[in-house]
Protein backbone atom coordinates (compact mmCIF):
# COMPACT_ATOMS: atom_id res chain seq x y z
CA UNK A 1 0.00 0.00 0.00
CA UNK A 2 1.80 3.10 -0.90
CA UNK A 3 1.43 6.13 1.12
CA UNK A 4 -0.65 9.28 -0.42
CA UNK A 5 0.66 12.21 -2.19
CA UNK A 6 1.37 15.13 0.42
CA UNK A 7 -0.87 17.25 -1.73
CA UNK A 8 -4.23 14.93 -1.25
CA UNK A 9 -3.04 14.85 2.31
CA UNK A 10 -5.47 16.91 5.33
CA UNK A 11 -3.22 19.19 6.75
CA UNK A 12 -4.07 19.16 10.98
CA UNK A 13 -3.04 22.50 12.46
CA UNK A 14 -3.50 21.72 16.41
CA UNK A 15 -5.15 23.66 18.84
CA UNK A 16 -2.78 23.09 21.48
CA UNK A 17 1.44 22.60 21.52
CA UNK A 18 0.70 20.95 24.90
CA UNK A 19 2.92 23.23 26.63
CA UNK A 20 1.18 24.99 29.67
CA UNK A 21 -0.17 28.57 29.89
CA UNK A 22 1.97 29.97 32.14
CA UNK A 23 4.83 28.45 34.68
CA UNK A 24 3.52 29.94 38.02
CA UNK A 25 0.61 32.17 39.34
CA UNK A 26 2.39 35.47 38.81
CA UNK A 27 2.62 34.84 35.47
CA UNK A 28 -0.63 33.74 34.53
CA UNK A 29 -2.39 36.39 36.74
CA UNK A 30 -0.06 38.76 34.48
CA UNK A 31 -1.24 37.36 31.15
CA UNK A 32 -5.15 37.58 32.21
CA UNK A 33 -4.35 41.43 33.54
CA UNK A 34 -3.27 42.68 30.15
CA UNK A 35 -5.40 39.87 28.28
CA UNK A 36 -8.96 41.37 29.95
CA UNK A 37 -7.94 44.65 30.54
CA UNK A 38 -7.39 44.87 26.70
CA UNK A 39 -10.25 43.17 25.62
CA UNK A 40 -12.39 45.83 27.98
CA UNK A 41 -10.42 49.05 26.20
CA UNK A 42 -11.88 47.52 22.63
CA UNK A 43 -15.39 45.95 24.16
CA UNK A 44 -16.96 48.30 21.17
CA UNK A 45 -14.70 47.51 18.53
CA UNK A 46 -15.85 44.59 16.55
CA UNK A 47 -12.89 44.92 14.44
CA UNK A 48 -9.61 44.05 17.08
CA UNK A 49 -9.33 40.75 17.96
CA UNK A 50 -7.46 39.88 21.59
CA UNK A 51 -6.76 36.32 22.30
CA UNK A 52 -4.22 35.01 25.31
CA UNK A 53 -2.15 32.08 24.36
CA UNK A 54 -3.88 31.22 21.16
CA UNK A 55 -1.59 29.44 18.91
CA UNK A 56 -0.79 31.05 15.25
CA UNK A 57 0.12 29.95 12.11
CA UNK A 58 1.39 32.11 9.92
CA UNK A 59 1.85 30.16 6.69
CA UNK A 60 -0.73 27.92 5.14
CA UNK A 61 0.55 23.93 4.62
CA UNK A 62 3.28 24.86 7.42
CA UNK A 63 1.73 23.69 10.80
CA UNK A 64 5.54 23.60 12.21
CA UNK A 65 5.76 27.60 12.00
CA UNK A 66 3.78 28.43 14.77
CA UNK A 67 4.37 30.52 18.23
CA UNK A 68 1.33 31.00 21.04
CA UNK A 69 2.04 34.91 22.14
CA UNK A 70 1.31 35.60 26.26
CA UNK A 71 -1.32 38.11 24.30
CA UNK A 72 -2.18 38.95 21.38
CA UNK A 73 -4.04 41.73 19.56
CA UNK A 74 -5.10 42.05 15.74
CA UNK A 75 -7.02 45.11 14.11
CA UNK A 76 -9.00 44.42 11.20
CA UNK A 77 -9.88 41.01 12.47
CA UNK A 78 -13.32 40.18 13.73
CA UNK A 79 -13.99 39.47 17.75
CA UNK A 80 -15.38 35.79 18.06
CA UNK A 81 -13.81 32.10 19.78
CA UNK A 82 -10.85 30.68 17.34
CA UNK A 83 -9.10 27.24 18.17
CA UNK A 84 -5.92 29.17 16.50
CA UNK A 85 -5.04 31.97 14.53
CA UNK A 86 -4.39 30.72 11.04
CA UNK A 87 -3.62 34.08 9.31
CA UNK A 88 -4.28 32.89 5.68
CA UNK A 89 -8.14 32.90 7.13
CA UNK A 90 -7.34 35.95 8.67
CA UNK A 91 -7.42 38.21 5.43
CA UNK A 92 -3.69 37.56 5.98
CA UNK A 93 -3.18 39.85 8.70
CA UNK A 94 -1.02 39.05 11.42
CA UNK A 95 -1.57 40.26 14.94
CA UNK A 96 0.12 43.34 15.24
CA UNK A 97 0.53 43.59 18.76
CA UNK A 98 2.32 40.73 21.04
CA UNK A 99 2.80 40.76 24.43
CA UNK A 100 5.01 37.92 26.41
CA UNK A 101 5.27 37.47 30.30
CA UNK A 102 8.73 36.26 31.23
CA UNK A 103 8.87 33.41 33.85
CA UNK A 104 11.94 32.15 35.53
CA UNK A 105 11.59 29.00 33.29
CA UNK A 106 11.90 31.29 29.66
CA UNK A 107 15.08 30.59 28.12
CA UNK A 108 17.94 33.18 26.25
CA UNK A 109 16.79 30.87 23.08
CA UNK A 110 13.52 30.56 23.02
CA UNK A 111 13.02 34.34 23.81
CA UNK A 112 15.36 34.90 20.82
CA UNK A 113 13.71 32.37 18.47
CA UNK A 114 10.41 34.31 19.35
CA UNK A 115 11.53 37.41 18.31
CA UNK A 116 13.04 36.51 15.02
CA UNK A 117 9.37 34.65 14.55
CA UNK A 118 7.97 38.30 15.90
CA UNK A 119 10.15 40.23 12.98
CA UNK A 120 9.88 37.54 10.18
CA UNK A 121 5.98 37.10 10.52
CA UNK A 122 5.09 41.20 10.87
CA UNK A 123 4.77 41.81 14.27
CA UNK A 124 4.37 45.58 14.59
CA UNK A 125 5.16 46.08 18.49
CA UNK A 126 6.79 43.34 20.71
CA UNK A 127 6.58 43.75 24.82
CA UNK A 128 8.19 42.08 27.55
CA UNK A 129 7.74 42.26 30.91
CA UNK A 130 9.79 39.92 33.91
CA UNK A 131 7.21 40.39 36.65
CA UNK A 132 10.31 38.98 38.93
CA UNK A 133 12.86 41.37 38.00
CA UNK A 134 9.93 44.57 37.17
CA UNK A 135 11.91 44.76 33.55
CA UNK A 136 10.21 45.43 31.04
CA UNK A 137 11.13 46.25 27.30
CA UNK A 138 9.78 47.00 23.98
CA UNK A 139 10.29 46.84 20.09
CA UNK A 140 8.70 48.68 17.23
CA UNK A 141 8.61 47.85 14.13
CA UNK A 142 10.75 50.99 11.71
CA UNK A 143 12.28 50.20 8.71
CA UNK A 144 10.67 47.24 7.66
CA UNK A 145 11.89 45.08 11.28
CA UNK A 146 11.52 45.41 14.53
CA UNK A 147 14.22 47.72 16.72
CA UNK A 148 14.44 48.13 20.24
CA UNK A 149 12.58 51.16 22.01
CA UNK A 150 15.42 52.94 24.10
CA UNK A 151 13.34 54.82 26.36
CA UNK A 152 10.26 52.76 27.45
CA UNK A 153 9.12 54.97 29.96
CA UNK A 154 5.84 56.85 29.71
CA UNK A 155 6.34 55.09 26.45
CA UNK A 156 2.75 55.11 24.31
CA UNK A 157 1.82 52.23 21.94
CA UNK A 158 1.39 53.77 18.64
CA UNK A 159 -1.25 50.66 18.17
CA UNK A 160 -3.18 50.56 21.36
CA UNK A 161 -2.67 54.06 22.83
CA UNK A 162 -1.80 52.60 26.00
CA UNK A 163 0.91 54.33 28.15
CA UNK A 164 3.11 52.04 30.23
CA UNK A 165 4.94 53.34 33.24
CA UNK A 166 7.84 51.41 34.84
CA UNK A 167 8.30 52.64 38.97
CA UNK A 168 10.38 51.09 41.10
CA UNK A 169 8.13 48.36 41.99
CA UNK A 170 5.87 47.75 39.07
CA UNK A 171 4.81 48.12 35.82
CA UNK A 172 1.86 50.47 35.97
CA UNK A 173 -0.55 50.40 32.43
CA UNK A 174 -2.82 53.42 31.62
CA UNK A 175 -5.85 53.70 29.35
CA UNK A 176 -5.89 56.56 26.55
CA UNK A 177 -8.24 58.08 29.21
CA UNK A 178 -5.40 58.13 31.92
CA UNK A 179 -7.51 55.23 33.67
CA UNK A 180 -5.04 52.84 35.00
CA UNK A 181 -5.38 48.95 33.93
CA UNK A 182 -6.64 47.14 37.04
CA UNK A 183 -7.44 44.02 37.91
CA UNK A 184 -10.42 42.00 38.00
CA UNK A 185 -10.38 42.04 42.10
CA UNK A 186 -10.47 46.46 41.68
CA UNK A 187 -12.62 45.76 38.38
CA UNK A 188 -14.99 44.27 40.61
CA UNK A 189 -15.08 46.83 44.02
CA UNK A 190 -14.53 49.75 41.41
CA UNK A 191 -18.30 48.10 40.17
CA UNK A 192 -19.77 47.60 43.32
CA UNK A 193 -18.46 51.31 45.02
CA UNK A 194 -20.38 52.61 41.88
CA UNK A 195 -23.47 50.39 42.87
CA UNK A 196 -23.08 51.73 46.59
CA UNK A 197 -23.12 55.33 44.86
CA UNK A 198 -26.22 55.18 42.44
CA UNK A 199 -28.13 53.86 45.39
CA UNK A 200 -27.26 56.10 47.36
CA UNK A 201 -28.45 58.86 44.99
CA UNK A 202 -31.20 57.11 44.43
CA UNK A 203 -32.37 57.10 48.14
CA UNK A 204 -31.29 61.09 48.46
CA UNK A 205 -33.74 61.57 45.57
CA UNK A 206 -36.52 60.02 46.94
CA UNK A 207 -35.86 60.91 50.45
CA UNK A 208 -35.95 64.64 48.42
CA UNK A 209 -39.37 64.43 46.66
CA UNK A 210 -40.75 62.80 50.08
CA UNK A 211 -39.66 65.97 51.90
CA UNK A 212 -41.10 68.26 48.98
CA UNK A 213 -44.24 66.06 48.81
CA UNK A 214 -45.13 66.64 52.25
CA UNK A 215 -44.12 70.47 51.94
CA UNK A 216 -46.64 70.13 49.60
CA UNK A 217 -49.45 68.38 51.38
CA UNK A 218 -48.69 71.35 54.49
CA UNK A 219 -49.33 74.37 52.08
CA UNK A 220 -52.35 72.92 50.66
CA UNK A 221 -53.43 72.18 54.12
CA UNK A 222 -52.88 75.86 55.05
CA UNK A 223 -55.00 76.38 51.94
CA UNK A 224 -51.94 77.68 50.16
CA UNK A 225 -51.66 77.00 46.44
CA UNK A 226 -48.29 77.06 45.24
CA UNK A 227 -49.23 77.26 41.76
């Protein structure tokens, strides 16, 4: 039985490299931060696309080129679940924006393999960030590769309009509002301090109208007409 031609051959491009998300808690809780924060800054975009470790192929027939970014972002693609990011589907747009969360497991190669991927493939802006040492760096792509940003403070990301601020502790990200990125723990008592604020509005507005409704009810019983 001979074997078939490559050509009549399915071609399987796998959802997973079986390689985990993240090496440790600090990293993962990273990855979701930027991940969900980013996702919230283009909720009303249907046109940018954010995944978190979501594999992609760049080059159709090639299922061995692939890298899974920390996070990544692509404008001009349509929001919606993927089980990878085959660009050839993807009006051949790569993600333009990659982010990757160092661990102490990441490796001199690998980091350097994914950056060459990062330049070959069209990668517009490239961020790192070692939670462990608070370093974080940047590339841009000028000149038809990617180059290394020299000053990344207060730097702004031509693509996202996000500012990133590096203190002595942490790396701090702001909205184009000035809003800072937070997590989903101040996400979620940002929400409810605003819930705690309508209602209480809402109770000095009634508690209002009852005061001017019985005003109301004492001038009319003084046979006052206010009208």
């Amino acid at each position: 039985m001979t074997n078939a031609p490559l050509t009549n051959r399915k071609i399987v491009y796998p959802d997973s490299d079986g390689q985990p998300m993240a090496d440790n808690t600090q990293q993962f809780r990273w990855i979701v931060f930027i991940k969900e924060n980013l996702e919230l800054l283009f909720a009303n975009d249907a046109n940018v696309f954010v995944a978190g470790d979501l594999l992609w192929y760049p080059v159709q027939g090639k299922p061995e080129i692939r890298v899974a970014p920390d996070v990544m972002v692509a404008f001009a693609r349509p929001k919606g679940d993927r089980g990878s990011y085959q660009q050839w589907r993807e009006s051949n747009i790569p993600p333009q924006v990659v982010f990757e969360i160092l661990s102490p497991g990441n490796r001199l190669k690998e980091m350097t393999k994914k950056l060459q991927f990062y330049d070959n493939y069209g990668v517009e802006e490239y961020y790192i960030y070692d939670p462990d040492k608070n370093d974080f760096h940047g590339l841009y792509r000028q000149n038809q590769r990617l180059n290394i940003i020299e000053d990344t403070g207060n730097w702004v990301s031509p693509r996202l309009q996000i500012r990133f601020a590096l203190n002595e502790e942490i790396l701090e990200i702001y909205r184009p509002d000035g809003q800072k990125f937070l997590t989903t723990l101040e996400l979620s008592q940002r929400a409810e301090q605003e819930s705690q604020r309508a209602e209480q509005e809402s109770q000095r507005a009634e508690q209002e109208r009852q005061r001017a409704d019985r005003l109301l009810a004492q001038l009319l019983a003084l046979g006052v007409n206010p009208d």
